[in-house]
N, C-alpha and C. Protein backbone atom coordinates (compact mmCIF):
# COMPACT_ATOMS: atom_id res chain seq x y z
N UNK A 1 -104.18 -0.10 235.66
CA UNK A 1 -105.00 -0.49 234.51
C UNK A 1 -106.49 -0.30 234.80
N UNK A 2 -106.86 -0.70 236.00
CA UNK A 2 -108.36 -0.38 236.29
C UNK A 2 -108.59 0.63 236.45
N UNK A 3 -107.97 1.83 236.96
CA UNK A 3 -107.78 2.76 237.32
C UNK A 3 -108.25 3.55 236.46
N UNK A 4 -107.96 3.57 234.64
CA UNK A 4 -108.10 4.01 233.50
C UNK A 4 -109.41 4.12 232.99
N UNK A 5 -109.84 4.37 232.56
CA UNK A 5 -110.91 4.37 231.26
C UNK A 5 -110.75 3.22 230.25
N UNK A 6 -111.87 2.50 230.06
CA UNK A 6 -111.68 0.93 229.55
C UNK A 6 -112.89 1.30 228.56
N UNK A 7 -112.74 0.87 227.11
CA UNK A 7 -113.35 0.84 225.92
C UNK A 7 -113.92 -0.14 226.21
N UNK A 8 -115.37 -0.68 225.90
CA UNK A 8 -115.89 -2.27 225.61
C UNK A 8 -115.34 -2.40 224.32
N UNK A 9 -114.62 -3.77 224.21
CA UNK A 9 -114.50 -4.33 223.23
C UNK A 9 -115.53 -4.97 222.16
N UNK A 10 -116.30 -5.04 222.65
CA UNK A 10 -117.54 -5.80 222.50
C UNK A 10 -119.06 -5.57 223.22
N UNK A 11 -120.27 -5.75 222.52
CA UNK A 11 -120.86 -5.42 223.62
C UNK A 11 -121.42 -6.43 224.67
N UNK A 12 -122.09 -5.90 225.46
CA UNK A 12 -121.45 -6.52 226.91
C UNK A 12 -123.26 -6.27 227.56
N UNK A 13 -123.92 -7.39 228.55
CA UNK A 13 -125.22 -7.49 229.00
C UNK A 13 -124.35 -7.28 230.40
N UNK A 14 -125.72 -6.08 230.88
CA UNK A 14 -125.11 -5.82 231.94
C UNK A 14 -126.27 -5.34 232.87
N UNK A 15 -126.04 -5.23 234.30
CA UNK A 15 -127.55 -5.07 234.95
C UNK A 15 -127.30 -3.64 235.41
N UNK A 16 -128.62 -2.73 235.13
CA UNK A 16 -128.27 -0.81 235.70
C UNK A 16 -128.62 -1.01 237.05
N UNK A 17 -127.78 0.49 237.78
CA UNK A 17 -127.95 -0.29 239.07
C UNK A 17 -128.86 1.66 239.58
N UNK A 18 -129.54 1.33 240.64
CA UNK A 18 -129.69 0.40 241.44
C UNK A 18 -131.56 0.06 240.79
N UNK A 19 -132.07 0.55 239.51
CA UNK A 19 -132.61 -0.11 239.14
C UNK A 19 -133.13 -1.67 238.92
N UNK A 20 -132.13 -2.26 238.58
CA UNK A 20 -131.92 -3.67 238.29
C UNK A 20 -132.24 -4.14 236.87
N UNK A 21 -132.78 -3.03 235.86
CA UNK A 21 -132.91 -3.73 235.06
C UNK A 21 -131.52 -4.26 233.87
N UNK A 22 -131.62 -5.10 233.24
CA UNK A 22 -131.36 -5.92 232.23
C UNK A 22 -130.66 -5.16 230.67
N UNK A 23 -130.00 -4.55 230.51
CA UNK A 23 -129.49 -3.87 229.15
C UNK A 23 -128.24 -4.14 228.49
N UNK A 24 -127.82 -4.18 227.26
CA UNK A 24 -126.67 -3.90 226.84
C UNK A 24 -125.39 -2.98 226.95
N UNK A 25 -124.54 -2.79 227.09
CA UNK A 25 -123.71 -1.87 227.02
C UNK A 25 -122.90 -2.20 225.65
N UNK A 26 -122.89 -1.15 224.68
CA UNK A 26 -122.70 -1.40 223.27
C UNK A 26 -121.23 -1.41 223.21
N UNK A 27 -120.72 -1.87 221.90
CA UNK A 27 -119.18 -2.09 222.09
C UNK A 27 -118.21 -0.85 221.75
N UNK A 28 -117.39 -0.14 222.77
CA UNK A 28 -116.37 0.92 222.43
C UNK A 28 -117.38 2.08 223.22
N UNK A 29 -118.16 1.24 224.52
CA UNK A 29 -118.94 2.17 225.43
C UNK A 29 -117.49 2.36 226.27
N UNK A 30 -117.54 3.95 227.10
CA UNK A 30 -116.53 3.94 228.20
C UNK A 30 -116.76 3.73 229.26
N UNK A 31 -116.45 2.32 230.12
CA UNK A 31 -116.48 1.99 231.53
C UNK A 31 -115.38 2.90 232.62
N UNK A 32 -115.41 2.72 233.66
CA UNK A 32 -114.43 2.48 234.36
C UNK A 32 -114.85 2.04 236.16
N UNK A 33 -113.64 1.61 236.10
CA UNK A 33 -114.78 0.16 237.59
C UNK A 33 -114.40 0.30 238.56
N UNK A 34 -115.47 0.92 239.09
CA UNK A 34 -115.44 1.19 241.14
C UNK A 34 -115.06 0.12 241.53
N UNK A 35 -115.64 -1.33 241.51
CA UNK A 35 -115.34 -1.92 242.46
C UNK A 35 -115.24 -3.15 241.87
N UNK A 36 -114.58 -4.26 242.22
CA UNK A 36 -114.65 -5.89 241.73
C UNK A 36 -114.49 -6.48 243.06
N UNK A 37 -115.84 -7.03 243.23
CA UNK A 37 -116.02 -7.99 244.45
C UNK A 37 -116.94 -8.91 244.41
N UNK A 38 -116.67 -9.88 245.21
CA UNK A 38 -117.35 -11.16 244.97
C UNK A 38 -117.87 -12.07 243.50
N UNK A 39 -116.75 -10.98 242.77
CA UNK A 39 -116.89 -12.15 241.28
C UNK A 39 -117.87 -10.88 240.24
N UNK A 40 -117.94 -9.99 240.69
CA UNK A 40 -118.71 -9.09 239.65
C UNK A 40 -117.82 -7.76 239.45
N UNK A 41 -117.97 -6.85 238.77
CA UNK A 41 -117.81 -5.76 238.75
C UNK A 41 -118.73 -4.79 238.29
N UNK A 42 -118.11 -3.53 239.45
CA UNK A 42 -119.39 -2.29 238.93
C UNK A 42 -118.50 -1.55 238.27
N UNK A 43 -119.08 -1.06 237.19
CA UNK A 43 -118.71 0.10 236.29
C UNK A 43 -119.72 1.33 236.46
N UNK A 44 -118.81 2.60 236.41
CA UNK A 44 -119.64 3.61 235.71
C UNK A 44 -119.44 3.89 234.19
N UNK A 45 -120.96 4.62 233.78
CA UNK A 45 -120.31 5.02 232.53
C UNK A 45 -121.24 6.33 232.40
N UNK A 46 -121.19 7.08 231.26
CA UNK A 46 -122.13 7.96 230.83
C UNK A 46 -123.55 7.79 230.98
N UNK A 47 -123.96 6.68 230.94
CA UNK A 47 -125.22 6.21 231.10
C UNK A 47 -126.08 6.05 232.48
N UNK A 48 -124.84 5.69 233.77
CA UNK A 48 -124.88 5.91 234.87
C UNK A 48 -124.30 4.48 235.61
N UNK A 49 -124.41 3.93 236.60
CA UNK A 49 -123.83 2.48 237.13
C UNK A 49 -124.22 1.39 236.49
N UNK A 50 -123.57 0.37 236.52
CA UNK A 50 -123.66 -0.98 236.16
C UNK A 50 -123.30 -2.01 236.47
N UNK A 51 -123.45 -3.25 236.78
CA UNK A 51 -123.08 -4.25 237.84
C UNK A 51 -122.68 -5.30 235.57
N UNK A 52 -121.31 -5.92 236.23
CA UNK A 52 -121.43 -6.72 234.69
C UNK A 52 -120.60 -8.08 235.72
N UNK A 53 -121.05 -9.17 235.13
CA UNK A 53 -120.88 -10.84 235.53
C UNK A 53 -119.42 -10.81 234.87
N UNK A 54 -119.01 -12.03 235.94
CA UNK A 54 -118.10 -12.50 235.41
C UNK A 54 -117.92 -13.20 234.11
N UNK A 55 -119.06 -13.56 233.88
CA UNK A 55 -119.06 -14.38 232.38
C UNK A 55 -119.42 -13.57 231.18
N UNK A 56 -119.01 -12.12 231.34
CA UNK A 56 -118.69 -10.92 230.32
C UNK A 56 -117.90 -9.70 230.50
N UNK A 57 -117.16 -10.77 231.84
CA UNK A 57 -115.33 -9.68 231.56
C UNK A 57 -114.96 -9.32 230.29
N UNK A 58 -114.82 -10.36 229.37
CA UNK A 58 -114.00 -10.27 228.03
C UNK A 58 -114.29 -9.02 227.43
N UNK A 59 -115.08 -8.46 227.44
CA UNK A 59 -115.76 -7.53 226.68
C UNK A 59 -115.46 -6.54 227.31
N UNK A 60 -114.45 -6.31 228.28
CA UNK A 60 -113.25 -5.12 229.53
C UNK A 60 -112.16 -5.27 228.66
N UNK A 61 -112.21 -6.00 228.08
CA UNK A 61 -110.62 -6.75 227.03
C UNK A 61 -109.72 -7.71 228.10
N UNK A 62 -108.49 -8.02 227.27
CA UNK A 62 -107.75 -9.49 227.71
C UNK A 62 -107.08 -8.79 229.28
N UNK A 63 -106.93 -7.61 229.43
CA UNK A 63 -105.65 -7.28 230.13
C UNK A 63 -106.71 -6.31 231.60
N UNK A 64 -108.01 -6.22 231.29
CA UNK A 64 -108.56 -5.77 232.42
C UNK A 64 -109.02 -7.38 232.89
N UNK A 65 -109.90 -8.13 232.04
CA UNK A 65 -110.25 -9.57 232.63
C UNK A 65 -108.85 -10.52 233.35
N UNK A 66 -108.23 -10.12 233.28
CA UNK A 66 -106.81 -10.57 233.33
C UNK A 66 -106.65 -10.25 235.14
N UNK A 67 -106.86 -8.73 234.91
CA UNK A 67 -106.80 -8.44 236.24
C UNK A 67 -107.40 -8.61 237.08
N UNK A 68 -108.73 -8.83 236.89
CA UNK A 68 -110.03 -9.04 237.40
C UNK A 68 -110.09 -10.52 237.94
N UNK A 69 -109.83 -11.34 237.01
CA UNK A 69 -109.18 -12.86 237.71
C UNK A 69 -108.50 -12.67 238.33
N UNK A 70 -107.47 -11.94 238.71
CA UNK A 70 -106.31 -12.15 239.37
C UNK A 70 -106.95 -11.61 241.04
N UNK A 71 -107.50 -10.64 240.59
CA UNK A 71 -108.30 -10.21 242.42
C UNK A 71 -109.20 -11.15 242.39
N UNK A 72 -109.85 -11.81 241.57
CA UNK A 72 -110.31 -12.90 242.28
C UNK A 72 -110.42 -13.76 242.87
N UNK A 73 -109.26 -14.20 242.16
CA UNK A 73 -108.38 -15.52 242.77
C UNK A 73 -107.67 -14.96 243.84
N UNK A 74 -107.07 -13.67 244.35
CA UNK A 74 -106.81 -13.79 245.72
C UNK A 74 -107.84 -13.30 246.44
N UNK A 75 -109.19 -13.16 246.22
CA UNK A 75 -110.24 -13.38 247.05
C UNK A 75 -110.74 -14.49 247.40
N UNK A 76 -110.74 -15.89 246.61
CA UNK A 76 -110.81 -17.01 246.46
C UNK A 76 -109.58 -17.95 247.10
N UNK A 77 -108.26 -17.35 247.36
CA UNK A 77 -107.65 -17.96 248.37
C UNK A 77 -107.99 -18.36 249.82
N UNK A 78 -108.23 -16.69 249.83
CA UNK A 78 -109.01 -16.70 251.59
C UNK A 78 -109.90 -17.66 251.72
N UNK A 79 -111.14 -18.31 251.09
CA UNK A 79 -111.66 -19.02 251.08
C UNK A 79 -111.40 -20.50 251.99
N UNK A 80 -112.24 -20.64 253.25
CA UNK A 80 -111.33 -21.95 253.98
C UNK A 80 -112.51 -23.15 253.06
N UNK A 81 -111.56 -24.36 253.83
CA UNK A 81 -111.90 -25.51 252.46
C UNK A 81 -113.63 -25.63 252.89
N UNK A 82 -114.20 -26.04 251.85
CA UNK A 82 -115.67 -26.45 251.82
C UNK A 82 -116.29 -27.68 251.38
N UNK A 83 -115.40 -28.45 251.45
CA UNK A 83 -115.76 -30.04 251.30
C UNK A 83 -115.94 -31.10 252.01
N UNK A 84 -115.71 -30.14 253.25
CA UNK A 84 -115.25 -31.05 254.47
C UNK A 84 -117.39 -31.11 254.98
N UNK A 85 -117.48 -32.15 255.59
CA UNK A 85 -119.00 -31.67 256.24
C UNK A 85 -119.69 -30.25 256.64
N UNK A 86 -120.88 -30.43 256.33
CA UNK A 86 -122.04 -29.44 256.00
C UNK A 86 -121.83 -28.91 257.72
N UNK A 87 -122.05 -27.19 257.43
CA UNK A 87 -122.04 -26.12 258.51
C UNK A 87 -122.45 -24.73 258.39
N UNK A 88 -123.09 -24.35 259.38
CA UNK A 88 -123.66 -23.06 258.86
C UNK A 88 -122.40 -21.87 258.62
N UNK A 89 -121.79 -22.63 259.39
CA UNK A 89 -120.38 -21.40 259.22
C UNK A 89 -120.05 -21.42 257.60
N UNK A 90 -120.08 -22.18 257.09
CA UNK A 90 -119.75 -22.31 254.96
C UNK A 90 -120.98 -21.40 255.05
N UNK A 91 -122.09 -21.52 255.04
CA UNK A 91 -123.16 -20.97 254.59
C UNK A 91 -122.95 -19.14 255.24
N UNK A 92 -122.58 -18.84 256.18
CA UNK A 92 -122.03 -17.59 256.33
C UNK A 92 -121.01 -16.96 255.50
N UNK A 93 -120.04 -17.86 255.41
CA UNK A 93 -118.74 -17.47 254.58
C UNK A 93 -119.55 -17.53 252.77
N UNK A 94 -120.13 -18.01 252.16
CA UNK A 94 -120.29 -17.63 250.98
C UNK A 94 -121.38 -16.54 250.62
N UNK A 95 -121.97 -16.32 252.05
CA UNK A 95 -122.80 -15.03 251.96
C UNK A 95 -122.09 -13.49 251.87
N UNK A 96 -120.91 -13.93 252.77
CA UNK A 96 -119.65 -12.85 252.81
C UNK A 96 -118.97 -12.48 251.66
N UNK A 97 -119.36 -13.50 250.42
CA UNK A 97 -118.86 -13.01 249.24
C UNK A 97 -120.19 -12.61 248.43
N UNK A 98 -121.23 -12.18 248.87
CA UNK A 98 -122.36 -11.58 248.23
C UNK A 98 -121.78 -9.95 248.51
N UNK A 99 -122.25 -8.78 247.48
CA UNK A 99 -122.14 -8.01 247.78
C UNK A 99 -122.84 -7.01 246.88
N UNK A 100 -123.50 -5.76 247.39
CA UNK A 100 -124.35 -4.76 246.91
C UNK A 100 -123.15 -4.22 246.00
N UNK A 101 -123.87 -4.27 244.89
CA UNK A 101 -123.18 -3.33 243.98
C UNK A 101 -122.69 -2.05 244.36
N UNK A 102 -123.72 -1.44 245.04
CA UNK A 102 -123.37 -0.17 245.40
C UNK A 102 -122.14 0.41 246.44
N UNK A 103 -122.30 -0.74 247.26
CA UNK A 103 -121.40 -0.39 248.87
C UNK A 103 -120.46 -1.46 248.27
N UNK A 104 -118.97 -1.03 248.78
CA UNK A 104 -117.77 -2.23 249.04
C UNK A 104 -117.70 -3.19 250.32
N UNK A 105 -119.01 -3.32 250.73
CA UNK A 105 -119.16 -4.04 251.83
C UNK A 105 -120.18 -5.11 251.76
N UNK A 106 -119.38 -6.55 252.38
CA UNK A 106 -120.86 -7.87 251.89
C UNK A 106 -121.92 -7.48 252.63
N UNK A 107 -122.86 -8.22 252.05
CA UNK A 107 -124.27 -8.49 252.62
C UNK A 107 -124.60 -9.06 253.92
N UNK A 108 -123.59 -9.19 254.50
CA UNK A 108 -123.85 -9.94 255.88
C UNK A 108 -122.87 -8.97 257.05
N UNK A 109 -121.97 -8.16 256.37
CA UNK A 109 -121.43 -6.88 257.08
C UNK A 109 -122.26 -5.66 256.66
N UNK A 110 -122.98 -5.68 256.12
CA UNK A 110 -123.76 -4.60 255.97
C UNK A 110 -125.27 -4.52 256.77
N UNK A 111 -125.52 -6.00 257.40
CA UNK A 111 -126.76 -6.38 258.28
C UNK A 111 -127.34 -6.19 257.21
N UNK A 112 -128.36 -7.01 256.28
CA UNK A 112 -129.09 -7.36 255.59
C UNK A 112 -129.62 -8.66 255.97
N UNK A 113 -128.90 -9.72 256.52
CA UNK A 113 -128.88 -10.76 256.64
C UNK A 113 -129.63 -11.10 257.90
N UNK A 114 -130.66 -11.23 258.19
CA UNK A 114 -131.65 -11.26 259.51
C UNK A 114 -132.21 -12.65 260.18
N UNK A 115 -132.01 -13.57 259.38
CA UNK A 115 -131.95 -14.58 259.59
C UNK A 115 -131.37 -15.51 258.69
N UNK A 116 -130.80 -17.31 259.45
CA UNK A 116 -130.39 -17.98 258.46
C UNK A 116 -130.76 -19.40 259.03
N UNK A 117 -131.53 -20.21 258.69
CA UNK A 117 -132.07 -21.44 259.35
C UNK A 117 -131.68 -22.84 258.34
N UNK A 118 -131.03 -23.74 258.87
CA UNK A 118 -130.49 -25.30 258.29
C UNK A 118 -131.76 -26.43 258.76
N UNK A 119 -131.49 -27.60 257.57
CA UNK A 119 -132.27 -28.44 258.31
C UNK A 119 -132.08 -29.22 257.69
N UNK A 120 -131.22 -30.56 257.69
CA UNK A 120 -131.15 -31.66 257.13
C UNK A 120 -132.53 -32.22 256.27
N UNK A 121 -132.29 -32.90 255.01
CA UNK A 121 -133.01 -33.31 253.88
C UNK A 121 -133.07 -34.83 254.09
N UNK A 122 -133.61 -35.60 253.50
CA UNK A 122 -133.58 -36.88 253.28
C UNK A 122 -132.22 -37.71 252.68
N UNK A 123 -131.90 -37.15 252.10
CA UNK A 123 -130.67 -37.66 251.13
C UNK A 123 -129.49 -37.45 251.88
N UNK A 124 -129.86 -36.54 253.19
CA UNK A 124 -128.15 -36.40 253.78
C UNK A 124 -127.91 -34.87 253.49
N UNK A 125 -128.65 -33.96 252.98
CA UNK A 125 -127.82 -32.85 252.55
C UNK A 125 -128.53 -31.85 253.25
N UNK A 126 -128.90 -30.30 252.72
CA UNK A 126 -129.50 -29.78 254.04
C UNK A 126 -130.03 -28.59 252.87
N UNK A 127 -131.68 -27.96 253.70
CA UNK A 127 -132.17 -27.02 252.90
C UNK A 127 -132.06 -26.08 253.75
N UNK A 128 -131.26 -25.08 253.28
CA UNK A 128 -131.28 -23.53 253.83
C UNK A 128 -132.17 -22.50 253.50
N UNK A 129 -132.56 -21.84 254.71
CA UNK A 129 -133.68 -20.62 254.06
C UNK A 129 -133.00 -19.15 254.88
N UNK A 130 -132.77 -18.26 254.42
CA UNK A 130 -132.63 -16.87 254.45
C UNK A 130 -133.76 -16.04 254.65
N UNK A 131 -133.60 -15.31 255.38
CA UNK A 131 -134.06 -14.05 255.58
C UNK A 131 -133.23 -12.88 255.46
N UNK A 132 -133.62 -11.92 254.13
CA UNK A 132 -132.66 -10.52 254.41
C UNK A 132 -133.65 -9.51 254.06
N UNK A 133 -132.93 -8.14 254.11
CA UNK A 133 -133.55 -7.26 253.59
C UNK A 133 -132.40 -6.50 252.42
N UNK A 134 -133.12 -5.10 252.53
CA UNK A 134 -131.78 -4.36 251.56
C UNK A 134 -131.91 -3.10 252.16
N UNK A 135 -131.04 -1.79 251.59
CA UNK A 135 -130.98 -1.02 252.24
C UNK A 135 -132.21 -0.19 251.51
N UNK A 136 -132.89 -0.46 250.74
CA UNK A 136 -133.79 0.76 250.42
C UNK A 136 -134.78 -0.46 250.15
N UNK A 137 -136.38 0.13 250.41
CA UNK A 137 -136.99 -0.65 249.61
C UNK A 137 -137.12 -0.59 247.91
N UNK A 138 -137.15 0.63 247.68
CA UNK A 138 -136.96 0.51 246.46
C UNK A 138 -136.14 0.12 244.98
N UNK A 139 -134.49 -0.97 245.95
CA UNK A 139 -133.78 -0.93 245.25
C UNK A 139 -134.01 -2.27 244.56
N UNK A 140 -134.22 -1.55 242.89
CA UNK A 140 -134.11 -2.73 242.10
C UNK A 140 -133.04 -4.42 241.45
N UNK A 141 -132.07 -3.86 242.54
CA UNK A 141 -131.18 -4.89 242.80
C UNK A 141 -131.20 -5.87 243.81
N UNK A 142 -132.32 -5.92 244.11
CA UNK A 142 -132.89 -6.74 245.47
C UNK A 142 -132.90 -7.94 244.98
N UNK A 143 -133.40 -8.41 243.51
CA UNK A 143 -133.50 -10.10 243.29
C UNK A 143 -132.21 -10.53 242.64
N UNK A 144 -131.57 -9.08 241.89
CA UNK A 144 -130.14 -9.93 241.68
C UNK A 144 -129.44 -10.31 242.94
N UNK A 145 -128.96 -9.76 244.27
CA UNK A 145 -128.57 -10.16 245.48
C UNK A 145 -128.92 -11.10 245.95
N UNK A 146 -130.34 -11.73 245.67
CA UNK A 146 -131.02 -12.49 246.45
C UNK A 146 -130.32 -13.60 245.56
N UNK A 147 -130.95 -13.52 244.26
CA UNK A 147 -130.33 -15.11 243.66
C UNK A 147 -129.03 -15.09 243.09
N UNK A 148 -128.08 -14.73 243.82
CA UNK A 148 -126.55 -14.94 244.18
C UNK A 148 -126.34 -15.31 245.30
N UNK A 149 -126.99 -14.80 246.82
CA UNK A 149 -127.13 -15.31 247.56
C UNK A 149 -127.27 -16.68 247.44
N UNK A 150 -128.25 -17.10 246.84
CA UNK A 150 -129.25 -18.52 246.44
C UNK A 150 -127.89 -19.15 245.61
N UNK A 151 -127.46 -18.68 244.65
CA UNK A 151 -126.76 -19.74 243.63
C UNK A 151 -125.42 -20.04 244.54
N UNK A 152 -125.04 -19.12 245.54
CA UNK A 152 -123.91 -19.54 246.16
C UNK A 152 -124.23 -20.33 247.41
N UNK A 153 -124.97 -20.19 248.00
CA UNK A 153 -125.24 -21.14 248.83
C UNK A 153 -125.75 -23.11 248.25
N UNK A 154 -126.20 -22.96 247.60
CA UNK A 154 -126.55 -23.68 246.65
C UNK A 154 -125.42 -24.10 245.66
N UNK A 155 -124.19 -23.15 245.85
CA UNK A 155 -123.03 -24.16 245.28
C UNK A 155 -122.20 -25.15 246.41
N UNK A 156 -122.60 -25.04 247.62
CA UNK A 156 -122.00 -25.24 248.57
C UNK A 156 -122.58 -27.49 248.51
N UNK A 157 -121.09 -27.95 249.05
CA UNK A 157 -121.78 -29.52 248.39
C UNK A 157 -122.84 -30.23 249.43
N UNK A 158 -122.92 -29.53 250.82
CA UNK A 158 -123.70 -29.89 251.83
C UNK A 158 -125.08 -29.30 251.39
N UNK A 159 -125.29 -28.84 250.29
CA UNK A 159 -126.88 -28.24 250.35
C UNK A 159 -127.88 -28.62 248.87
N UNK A 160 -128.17 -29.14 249.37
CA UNK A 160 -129.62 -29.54 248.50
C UNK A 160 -130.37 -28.50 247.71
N UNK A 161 -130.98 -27.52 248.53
CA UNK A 161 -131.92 -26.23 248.05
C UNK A 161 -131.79 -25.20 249.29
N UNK A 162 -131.63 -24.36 248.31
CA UNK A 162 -131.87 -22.67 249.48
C UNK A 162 -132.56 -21.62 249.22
N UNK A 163 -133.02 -20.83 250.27
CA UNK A 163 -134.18 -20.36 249.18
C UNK A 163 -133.52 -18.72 250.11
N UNK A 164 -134.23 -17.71 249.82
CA UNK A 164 -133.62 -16.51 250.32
C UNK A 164 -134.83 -15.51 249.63
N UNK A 165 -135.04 -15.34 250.67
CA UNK A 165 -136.63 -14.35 250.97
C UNK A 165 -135.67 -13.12 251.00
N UNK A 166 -136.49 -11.93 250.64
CA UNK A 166 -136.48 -10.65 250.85
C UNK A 166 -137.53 -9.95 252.01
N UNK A 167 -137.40 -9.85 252.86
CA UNK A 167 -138.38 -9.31 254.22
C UNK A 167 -138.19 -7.61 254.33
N UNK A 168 -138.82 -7.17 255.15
CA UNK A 168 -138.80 -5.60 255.15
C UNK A 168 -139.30 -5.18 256.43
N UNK A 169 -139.56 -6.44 257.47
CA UNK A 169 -139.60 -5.90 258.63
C UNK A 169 -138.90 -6.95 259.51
N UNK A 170 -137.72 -5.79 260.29
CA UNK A 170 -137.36 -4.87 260.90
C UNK A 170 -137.28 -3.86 259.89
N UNK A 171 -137.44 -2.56 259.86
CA UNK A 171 -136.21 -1.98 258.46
C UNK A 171 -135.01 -2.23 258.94
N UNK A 172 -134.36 -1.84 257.81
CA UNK A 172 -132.71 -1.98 257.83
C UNK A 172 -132.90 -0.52 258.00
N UNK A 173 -131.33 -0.30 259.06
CA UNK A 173 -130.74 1.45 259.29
C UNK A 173 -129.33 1.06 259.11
N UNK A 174 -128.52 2.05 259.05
CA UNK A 174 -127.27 1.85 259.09
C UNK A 174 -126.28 1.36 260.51
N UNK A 175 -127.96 1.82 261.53
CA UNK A 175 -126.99 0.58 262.84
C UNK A 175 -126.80 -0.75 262.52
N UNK A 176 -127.35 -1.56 261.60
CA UNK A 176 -127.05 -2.34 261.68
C UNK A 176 -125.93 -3.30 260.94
N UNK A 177 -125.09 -2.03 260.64
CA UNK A 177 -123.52 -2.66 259.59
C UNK A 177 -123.10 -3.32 260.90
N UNK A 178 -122.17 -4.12 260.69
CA UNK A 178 -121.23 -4.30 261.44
C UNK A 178 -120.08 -3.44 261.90
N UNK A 179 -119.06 -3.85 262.99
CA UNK A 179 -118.11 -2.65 262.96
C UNK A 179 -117.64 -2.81 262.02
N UNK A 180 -116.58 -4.20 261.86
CA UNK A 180 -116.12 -4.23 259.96
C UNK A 180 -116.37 -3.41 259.12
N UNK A 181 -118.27 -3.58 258.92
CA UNK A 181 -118.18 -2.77 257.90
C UNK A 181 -118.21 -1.64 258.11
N UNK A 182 -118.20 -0.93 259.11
CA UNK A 182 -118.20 0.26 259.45
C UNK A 182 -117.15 0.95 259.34
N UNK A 183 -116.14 0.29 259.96
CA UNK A 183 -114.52 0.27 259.08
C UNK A 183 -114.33 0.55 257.72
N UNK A 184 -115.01 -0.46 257.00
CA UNK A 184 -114.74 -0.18 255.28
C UNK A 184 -115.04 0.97 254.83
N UNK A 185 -115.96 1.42 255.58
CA UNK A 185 -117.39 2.75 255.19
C UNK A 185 -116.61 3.92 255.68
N UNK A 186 -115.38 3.50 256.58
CA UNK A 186 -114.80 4.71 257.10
C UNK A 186 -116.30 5.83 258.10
N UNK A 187 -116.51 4.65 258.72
CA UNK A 187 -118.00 5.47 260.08
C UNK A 187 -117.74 5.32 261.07
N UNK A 188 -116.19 5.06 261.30
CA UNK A 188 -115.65 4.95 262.71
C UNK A 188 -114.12 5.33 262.60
């Protein structure tokens, strides 16, 4: 079914990639979707790439959103529990479900991720700050990454506020994927 050519049912707000900006995709546009990870999907279309939220599957219709939950939810199995007391290891693992539109590989197997610092709050909970980069400077998908980064860490119940900088020195090279992802990338 994904596999196919998918009509929008409807039209559908969606971010161009690796621009970043902000547009519509009108209804009975033709998608079809490279990738569904970490809760988004990229489409191509005539127009060129597109990153579209989960909260405008519908507009893929009943039977692609259908599917699209369904890899989600067994991406969301793997998930170990997160209710238990505050750890940077949660704060790694929901970075692992951040991911560049472009590459099928997270943000933290792809070395973006350059630093990650905790520090207990007053109330008991803890403010996290990030350091990453991206792979180009010029890619306009740098603040959508960042504040997904941010909203997922920040869904986590041990954290108060997180904030997630974009830095640019070291550069990023491709030494610094992981093997993992180097694996995914098929570079080994």
């Amino acid at each position: 079914m994904l596999e196919d050519t998918i009509y929008l049912e409807n039209d559908c707000p969606a971010t161009l990639i690796p621009a970043g900006d902000q547009i519509t995709l009108e209804k009975d546009s033709p998608v079809s979707v490279n990738q569904a990870l970490g809760g988004s999907v990229t489409v191509t279309t005539p127009k060129g790439l597109f990153r579209i939220d989960r909260s405008h599957w519908a507009a893929l219709g009943a039977d692609a959103q259908a599917e699209l939950e369904k890899e989600l939810a067994a991406q969301e199995a793997a998930k170990p529990a997160m209710d238990g007391p505050f750890s940077e290891e949660q704060v790694w693992y929901v970075l692992k479900s951040c991911f560049d539109p472009e590459i099928p590989v997270n943000i933290v197997d792809l070395g973006l991720i350059y630093s990650l610092s905790t520090k207990p709050t007053e109330n008991g909970k803890h403010e996290v700050d990030v350091q990453m980069t991206l792979t180009a400077q010029g890619c306009g998908m740098g603040p959508t990454i960042a504040a997904d980064a941010k909203d997922r860490i920040e869904s986590l119940p041990g954290v108060e506020f997180a904030s997630v900088n974009i830095v640019w020195d070291p550069p990023w090279s491709p030494k610094m994927i992981s093997e993992e992802g180097k694996q995914k990338l098929g570079l080994v």
